[in-house]
Protein backbone atom coordinates (compact mmCIF):
# COMPACT_ATOMS: atom_id res chain seq x y z
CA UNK A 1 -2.04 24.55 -12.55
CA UNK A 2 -1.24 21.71 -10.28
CA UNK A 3 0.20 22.22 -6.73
CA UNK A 4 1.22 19.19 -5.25
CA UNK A 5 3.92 18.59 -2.15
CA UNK A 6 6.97 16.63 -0.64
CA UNK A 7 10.08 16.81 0.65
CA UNK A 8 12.58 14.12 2.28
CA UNK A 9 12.37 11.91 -0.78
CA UNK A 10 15.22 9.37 -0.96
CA UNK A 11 18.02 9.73 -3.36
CA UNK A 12 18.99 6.93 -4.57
CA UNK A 13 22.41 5.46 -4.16
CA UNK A 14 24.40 2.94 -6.21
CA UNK A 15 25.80 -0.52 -4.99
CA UNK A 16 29.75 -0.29 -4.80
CA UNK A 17 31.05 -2.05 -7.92
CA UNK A 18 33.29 0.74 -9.81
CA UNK A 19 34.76 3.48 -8.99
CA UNK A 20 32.32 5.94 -10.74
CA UNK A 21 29.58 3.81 -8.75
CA UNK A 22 31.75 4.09 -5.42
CA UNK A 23 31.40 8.12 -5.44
CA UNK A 24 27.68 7.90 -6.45
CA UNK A 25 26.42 7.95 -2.40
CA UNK A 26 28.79 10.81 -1.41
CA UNK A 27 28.09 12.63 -4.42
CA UNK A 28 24.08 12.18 -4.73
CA UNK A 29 24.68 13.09 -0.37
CA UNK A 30 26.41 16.54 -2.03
CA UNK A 31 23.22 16.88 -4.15
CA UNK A 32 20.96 16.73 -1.81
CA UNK A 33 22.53 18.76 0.66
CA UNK A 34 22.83 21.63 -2.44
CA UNK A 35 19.49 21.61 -3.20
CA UNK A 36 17.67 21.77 1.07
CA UNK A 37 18.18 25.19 2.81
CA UNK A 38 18.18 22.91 6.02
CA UNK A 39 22.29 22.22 5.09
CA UNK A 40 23.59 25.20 5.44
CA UNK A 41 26.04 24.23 8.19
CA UNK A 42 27.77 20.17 8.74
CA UNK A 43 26.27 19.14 11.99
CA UNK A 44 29.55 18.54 13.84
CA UNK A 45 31.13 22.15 13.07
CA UNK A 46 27.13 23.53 14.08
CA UNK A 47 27.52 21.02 17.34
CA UNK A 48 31.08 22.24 18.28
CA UNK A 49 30.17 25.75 17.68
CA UNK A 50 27.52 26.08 20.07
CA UNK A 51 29.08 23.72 22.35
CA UNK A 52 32.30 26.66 22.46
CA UNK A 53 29.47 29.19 22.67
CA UNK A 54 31.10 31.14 20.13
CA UNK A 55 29.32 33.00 17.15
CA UNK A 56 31.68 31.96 14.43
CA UNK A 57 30.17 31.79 10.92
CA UNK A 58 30.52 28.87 8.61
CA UNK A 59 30.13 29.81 4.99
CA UNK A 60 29.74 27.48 2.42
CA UNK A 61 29.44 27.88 -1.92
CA UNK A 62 28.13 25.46 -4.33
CA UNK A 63 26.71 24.93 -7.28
CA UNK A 64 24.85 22.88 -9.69
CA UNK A 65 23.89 22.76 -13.54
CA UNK A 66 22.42 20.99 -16.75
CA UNK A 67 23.84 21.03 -20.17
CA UNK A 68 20.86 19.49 -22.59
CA UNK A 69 20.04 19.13 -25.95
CA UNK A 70 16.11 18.00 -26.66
CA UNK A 71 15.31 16.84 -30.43
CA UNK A 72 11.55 16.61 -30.99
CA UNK A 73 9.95 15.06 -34.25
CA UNK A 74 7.05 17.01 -33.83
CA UNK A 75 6.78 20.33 -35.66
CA UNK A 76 3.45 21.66 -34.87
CA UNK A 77 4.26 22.98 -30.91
CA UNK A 78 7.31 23.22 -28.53
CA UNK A 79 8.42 20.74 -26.24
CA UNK A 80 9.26 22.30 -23.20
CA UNK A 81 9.59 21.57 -19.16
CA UNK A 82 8.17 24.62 -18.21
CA UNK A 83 5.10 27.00 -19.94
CA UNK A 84 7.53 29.49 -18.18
CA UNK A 85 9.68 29.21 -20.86
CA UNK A 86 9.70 31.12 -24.93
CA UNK A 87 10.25 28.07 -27.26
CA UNK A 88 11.69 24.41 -27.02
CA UNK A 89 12.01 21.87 -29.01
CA UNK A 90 9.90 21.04 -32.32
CA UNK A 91 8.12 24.17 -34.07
CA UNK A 92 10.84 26.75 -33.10
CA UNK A 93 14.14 24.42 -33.02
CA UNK A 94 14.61 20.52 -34.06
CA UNK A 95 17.01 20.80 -31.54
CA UNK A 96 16.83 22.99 -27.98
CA UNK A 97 19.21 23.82 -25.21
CA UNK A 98 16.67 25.71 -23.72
CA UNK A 99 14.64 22.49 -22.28
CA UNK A 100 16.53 21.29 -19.62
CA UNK A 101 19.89 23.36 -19.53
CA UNK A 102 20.71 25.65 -16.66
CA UNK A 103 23.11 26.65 -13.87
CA UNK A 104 22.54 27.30 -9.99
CA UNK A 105 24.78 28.98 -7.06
CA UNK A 106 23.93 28.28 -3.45
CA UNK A 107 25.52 30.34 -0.94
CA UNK A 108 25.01 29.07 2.95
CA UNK A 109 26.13 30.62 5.55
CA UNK A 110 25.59 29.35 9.55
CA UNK A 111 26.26 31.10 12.92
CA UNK A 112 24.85 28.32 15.80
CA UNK A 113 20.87 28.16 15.56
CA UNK A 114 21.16 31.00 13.19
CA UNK A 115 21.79 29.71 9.18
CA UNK A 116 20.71 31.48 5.26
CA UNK A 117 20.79 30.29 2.09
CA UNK A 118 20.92 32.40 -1.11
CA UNK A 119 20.57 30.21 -4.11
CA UNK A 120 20.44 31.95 -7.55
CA UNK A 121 19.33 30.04 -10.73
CA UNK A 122 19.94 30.66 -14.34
CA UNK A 123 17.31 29.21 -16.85
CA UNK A 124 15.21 30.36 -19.53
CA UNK A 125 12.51 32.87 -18.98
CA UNK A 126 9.49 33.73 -20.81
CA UNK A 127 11.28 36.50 -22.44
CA UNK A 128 13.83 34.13 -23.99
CA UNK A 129 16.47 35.48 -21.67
CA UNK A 130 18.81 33.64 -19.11
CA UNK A 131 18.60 36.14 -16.34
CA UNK A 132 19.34 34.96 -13.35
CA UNK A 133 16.60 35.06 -10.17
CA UNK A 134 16.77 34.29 -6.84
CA UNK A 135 15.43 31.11 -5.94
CA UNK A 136 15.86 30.73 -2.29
CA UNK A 137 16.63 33.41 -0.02
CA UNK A 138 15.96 32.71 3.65
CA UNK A 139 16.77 32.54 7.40
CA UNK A 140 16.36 29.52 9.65
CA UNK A 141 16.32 29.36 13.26
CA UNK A 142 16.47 25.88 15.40
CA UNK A 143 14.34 26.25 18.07
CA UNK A 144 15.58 23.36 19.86
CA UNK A 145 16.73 20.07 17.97
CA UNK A 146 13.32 19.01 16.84
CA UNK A 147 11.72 22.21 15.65
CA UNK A 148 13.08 24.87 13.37
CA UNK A 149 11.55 27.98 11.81
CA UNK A 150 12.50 29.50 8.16
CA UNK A 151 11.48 33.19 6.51
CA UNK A 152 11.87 34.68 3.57
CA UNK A 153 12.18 33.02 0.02
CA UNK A 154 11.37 29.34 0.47
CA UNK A 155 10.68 26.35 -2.05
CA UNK A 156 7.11 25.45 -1.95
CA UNK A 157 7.42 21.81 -0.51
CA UNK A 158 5.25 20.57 -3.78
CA UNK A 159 6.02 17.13 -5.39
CA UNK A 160 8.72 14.64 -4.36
CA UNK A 161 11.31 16.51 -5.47
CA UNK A 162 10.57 19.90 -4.40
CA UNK A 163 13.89 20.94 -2.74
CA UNK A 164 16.27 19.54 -5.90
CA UNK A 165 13.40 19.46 -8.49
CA UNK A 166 16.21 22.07 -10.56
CA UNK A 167 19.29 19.95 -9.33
CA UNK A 168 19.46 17.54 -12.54
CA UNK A 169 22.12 15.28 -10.82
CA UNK A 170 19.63 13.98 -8.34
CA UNK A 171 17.35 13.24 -10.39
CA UNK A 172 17.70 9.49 -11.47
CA UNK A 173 15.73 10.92 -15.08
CA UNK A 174 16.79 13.86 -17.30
CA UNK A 175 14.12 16.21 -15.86
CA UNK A 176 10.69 15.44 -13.67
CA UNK A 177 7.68 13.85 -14.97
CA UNK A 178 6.55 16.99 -17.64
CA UNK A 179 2.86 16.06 -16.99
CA UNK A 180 3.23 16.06 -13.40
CA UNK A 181 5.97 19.07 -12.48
CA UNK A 182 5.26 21.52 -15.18
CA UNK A 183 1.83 22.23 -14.52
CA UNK A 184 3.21 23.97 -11.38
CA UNK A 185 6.14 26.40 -12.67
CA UNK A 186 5.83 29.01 -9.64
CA UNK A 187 7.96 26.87 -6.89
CA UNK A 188 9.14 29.03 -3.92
CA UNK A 189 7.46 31.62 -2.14
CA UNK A 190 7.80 34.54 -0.09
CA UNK A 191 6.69 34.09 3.68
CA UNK A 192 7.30 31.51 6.66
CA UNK A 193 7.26 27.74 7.57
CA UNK A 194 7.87 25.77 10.76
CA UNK A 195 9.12 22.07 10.49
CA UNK A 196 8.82 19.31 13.42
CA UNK A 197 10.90 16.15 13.34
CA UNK A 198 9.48 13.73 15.62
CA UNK A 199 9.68 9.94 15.22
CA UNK A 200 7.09 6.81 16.52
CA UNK A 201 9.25 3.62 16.77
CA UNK A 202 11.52 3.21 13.43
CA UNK A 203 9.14 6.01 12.21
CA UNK A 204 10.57 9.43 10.80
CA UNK A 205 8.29 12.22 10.44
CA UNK A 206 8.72 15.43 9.38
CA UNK A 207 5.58 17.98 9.80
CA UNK A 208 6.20 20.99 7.65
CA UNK A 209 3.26 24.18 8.12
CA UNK A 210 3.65 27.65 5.93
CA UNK A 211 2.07 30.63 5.18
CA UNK A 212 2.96 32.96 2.21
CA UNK A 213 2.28 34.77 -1.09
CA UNK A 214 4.08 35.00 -4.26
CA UNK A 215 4.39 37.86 -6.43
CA UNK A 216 6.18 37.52 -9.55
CA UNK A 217 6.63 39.39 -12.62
CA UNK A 218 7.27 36.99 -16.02
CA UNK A 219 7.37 38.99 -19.04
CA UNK A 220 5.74 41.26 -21.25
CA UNK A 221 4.03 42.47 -18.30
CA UNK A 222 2.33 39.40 -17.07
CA UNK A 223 2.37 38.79 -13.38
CA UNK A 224 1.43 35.84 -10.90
CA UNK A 225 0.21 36.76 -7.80
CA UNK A 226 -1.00 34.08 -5.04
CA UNK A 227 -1.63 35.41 -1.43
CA UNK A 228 -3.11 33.72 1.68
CA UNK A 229 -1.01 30.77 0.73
CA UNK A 230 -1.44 28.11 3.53
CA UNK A 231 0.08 24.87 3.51
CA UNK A 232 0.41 22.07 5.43
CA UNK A 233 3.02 18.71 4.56
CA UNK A 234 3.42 15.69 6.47
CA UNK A 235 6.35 13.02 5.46
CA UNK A 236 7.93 9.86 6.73
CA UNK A 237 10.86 7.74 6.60
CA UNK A 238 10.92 4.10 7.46
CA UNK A 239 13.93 1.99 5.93
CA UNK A 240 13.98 1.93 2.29
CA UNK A 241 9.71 3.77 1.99
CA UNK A 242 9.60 7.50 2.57
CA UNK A 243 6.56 9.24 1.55
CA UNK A 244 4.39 12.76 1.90
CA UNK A 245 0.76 13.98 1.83
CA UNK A 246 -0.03 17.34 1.63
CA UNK A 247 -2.79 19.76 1.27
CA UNK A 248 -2.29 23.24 -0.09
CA UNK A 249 -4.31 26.23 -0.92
CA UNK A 250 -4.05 29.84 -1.78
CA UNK A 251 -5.70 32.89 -3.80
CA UNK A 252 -4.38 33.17 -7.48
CA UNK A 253 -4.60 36.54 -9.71
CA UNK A 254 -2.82 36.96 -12.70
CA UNK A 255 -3.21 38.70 -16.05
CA UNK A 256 -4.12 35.86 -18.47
CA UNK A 257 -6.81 36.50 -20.47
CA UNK A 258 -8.11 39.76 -19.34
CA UNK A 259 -8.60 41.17 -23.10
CA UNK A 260 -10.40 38.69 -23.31
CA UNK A 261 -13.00 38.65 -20.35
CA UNK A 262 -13.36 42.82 -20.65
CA UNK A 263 -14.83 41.74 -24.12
CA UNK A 264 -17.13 39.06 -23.04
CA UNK A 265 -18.35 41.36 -20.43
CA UNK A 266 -19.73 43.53 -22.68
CA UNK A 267 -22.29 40.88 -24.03
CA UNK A 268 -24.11 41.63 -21.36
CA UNK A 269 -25.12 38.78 -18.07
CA UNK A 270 -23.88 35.66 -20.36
CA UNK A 271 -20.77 37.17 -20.85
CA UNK A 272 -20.50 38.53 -17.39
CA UNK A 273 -21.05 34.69 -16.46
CA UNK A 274 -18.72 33.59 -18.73
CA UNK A 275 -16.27 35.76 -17.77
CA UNK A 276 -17.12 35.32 -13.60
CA UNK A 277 -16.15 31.35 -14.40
CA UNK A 278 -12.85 31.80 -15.73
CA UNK A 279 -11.38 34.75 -15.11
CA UNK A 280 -8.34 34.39 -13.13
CA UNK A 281 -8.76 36.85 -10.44
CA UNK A 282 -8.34 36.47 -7.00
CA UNK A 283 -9.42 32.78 -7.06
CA UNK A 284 -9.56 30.00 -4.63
CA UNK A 285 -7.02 27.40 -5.63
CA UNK A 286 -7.15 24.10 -3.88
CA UNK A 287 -4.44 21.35 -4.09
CA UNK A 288 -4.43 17.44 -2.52
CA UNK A 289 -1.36 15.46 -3.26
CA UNK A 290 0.25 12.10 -2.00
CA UNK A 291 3.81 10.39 -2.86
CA UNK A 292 5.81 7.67 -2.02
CA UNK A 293 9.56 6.38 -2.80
CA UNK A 294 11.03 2.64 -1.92
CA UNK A 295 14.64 2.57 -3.10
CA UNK A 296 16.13 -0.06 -0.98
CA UNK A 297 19.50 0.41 -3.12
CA UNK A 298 20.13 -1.71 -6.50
CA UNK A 299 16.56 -0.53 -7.28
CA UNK A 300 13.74 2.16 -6.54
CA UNK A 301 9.92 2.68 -7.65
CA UNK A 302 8.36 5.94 -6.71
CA UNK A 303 4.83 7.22 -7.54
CA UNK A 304 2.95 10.90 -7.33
CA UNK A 305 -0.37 10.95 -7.10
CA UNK A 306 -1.78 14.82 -7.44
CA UNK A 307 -5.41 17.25 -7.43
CA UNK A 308 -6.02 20.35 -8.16
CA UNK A 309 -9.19 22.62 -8.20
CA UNK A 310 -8.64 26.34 -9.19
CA UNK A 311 -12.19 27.62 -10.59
CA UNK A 312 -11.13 29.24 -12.98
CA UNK A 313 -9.46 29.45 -16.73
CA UNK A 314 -6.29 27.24 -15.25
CA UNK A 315 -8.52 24.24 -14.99
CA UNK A 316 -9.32 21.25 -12.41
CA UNK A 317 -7.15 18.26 -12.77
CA UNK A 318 -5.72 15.82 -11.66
CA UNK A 319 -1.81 14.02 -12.56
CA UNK A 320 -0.08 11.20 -11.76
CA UNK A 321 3.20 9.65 -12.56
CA UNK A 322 4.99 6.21 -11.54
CA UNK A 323 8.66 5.33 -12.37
CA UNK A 324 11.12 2.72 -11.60
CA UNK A 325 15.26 2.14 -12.14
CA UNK A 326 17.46 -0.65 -11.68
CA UNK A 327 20.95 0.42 -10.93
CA UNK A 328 24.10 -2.18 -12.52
CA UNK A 329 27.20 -0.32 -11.51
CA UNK A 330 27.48 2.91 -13.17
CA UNK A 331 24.76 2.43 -15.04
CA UNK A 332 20.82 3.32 -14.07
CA UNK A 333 18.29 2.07 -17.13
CA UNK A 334 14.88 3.10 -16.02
CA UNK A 335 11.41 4.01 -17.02
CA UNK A 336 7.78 5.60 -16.67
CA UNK A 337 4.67 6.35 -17.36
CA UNK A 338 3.04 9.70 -16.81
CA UNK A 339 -0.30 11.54 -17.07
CA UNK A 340 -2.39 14.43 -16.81
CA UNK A 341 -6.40 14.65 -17.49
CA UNK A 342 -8.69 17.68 -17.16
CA UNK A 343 -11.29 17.53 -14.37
CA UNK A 344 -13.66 19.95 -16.44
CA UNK A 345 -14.53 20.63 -20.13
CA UNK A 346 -11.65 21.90 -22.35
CA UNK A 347 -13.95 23.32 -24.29
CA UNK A 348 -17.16 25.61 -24.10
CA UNK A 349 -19.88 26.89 -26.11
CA UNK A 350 -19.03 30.49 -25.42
CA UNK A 351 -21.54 33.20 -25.86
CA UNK A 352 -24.72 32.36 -27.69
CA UNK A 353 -24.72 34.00 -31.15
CA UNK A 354 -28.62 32.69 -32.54
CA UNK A 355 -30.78 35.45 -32.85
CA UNK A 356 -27.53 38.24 -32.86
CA UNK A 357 -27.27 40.65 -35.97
CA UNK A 358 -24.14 40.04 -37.64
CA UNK A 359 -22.15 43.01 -36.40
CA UNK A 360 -22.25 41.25 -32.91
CA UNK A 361 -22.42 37.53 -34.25
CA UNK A 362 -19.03 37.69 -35.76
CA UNK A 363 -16.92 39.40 -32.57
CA UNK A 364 -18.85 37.09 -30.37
CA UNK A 365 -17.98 34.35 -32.51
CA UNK A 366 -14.10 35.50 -32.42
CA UNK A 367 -14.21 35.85 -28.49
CA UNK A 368 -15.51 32.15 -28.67
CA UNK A 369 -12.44 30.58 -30.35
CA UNK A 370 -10.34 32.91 -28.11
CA UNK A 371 -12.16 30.89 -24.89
CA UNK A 372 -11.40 27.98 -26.37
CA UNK A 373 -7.75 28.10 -27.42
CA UNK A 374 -6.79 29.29 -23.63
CA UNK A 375 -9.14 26.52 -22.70
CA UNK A 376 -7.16 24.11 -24.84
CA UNK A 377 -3.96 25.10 -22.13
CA UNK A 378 -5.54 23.07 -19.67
CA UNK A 379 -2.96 20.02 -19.93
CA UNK A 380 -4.59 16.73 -21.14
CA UNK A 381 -1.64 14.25 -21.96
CA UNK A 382 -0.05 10.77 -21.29
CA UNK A 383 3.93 10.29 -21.51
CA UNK A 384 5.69 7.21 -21.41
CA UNK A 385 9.70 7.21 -21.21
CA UNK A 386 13.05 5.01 -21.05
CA UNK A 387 16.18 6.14 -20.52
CA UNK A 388 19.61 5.69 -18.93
CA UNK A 389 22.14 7.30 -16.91
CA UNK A 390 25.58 7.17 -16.63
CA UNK A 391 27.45 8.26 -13.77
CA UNK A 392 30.60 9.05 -15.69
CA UNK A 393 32.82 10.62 -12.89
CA UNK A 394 32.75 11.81 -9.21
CA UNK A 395 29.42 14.91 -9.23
CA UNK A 396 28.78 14.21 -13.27
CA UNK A 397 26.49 11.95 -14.27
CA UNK A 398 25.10 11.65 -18.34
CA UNK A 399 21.58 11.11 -19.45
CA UNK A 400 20.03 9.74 -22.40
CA UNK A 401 15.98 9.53 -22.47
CA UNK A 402 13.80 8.65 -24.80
CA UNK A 403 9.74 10.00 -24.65
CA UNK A 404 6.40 9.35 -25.96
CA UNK A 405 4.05 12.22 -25.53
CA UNK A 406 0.44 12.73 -26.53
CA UNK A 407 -1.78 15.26 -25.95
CA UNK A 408 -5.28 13.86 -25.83
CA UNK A 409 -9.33 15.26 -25.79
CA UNK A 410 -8.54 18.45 -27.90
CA UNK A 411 -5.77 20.00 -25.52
CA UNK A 412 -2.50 21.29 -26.15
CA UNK A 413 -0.92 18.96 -22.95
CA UNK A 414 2.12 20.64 -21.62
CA UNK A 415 3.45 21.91 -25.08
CA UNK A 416 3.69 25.72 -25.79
CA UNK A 417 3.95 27.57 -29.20
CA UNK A 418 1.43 25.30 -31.04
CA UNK A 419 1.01 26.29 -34.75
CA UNK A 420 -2.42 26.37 -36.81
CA UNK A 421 -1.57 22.66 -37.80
CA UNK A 422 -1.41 21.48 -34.59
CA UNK A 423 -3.84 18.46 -34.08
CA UNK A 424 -4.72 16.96 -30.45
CA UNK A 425 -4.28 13.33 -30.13
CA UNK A 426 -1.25 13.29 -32.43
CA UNK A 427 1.60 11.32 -30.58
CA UNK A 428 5.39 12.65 -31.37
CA UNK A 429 8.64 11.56 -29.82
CA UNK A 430 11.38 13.27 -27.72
CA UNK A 431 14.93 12.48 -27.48
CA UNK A 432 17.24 13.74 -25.05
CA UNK A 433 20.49 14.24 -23.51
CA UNK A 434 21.70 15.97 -20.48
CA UNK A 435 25.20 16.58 -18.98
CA UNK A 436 24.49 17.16 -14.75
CA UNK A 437 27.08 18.33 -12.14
CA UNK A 438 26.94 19.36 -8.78
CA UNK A 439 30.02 21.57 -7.33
């Protein structure tokens, strides 16, 4: 589980040389303004508002969605975006719609210093279904022009693209960097954050503290919880570079694996040890992460550099993705190169069984291979990928992408669903398409 963080990335926008490339800034500014809770009112109506010292609110409704398709030639274990999700692409369905598709509602409302956002998003869960949950679900305050304060349901400010990461359309690729994004599918939380804007020069900065917890309930009666979640994010504009470094931490308890580590504890102190190591209950998780984005217009390069430590059965790791476009009218080709690697063993001799009569040998045997098959979760994996968009219209833009993944060092990488012929190291391709609009 990787947390990494960032917000104020650029968006990238398209020199003037058609008309579908002419909309491209206004659109991609419609995007971005969708997917930050920090838009919930255009400045001048806020400005004239409190200048009139009147307590009129401004409402506004939006929206935003994917329509995909994801073909994988791989049949031993699902392609997927999220390990939040029930299949994918390759050993449940050649082809998915449950990759990359889904639809989002954004409702913002503004009253002077006062503004909310409710945003609602419709993807699939863990239980195969499409039932929608709230994403967002805040209030903001602006303490004075500088310094605002938010509580409630926030988006953890993890990765570049925290704030849009499920806004397709602006995204220059069909979906984030798999090895990088989707080792961290909890991204909001419940609780508060204070952000400073303060500039040095032709220096932006943006200084972003928060305190939380999440508490979520998946399927099948698995829960995440994380509580004494602490963060603090620190980005900065300058021309065509914008960047973030963050640190992150929190305590993690969740249900995986519990079967599993009642059993071992009944071998006794080794499986008490065993069981003390990777048990996944109330655990210190510690994340470092750094990112940076030059896009000075007809082309951008932007890299994520990310650490995690969590002591426990989700692994230490660390990920790390670079990508770059070149943008010819309409038309964005680009590509990128992506990884993941485990910071500890995926693999571990388990209980010993020398010296145990059978009756015992066998079970402890069986709780062995169990070990090692959630062990094998911890994502080892390289991608590399090409595609191209298309901005076809005004708020649509199409998306064709092409990827190599390969799970590596006897992990499953990112994929879900593996089957008993599933082999580590075995590259297998990924072809995609995506229809994205903003409304």
């Amino acid at each position: 589980m990787h947390l990494t963080f960032n917000s104020g990335a650029r968006l990238p926008a398209a020199p003037v040389s058609s008309p579908a490339a002419a909309a491209r800034p206004r659109a991609l500014l419609a995007a971005s303004l969708l997917a930050g809770s920090l838009a919930a009112v255009p400045l001048a109506a806020q400005a004239q508002t409190e200048a009139e010292g009147t307590s009129t609110p401004t409402w506004k409704l939006s929206g935003f969605g994917t329509l995909g398709m994801v073909h994988s030639n791989g049949r031993s274990a699902d392609f997927t975006a999220s390990v939040l999700r029930k299949d994918g692409a390759g050993a449940s369905h050649a082809w998915s719609p449950d990759v990359d598709s889904r639809l989002g509602a954004q409702l913002d409302l503004g009253m002077g210093p006062w503004s909310a956002v409710l945003q609602v998003v419709s993807e699939q869960r863990l239980d195969g279904s499409y039932r929608p949950e709230v994403e967002w679900a805040n209030v903001k305050y602006q303490l004075t022009p500088e310094i605002a304060v938010r509580a409630g349901r926030i988006a953890l400010p993890v990765f570049l693209a925290a704030e849009y990461r499920k806004v397709g359309y602006a995204l220059p690729w069909v979906r984030t960097p798999v090895d990088v994004y989707g080792t961290l599918p909890i991204s909001s939380s419940d609780g508060i954050d204070a952000t400073w804007r303060w500039s040095t020069g032709a220096v932006r900065h943006n200084t972003q503290v928060l305190a939380g917890r999440t508490d979520r309930d998946l399927a099948n009666g698995l829960k995440i919880r994380a509580g004494n979640v602490r963060g603090i994010s620190h980005s900065i504009e300058y021309g065509a570079l914008s960047g973030r470094v963050t640190a992150f931490g929190g305590r993690l308890t969740t249900g995986i694996g519990r079967e599993l580590f009642d059993a071992l504890r009944m071998f006794g102190p080794p499986g008490n040890a065993l069981a003390d190591r990777y048990a996944i209950e109330d655990k210190r998780v510690r994340m470092l992460s750094a990112g940076a984005t030059y896009d000075p217009g007809p082309w951008f390069v932007t890299a994520e550099y990310g650490q995690t430590r969590t002591s426990s059965l989700l692994g230490d790791g660390t990920s790390m993705y670079v990508g770059a476009g070149w943008r010819q009218g309409a038309f964005t080709p680009y590509a990128g190169f992506a990884k993941v690697r485990a910071d500890m063993p995926t693999r571990d001799p388990g209980l010993p069984t020398t010296g145990l009569p059978p009756q015992l040998a066998i079970p402890a045997q069986q709780l062995n291979a169990g070990l090692n098959t959630f062990l094998s979760t911890i994502p080892v994996q390289s991608t590399w990928s090409a595609g191209v968009r298309w901005d076809a219209a005004p708020d649509i833009a199409l998306k064709l992408q092409f990827d190599r993944v390969r799970p590596a060092d006897g992990s499953r990488g990112t994929l879900i669903n593996q089957q008993p012929d599933f082999r580590s190291g075995r590259a297998f391709g990924i072809a995609s398409v995506a229809l994205d609009f903003v409304f």
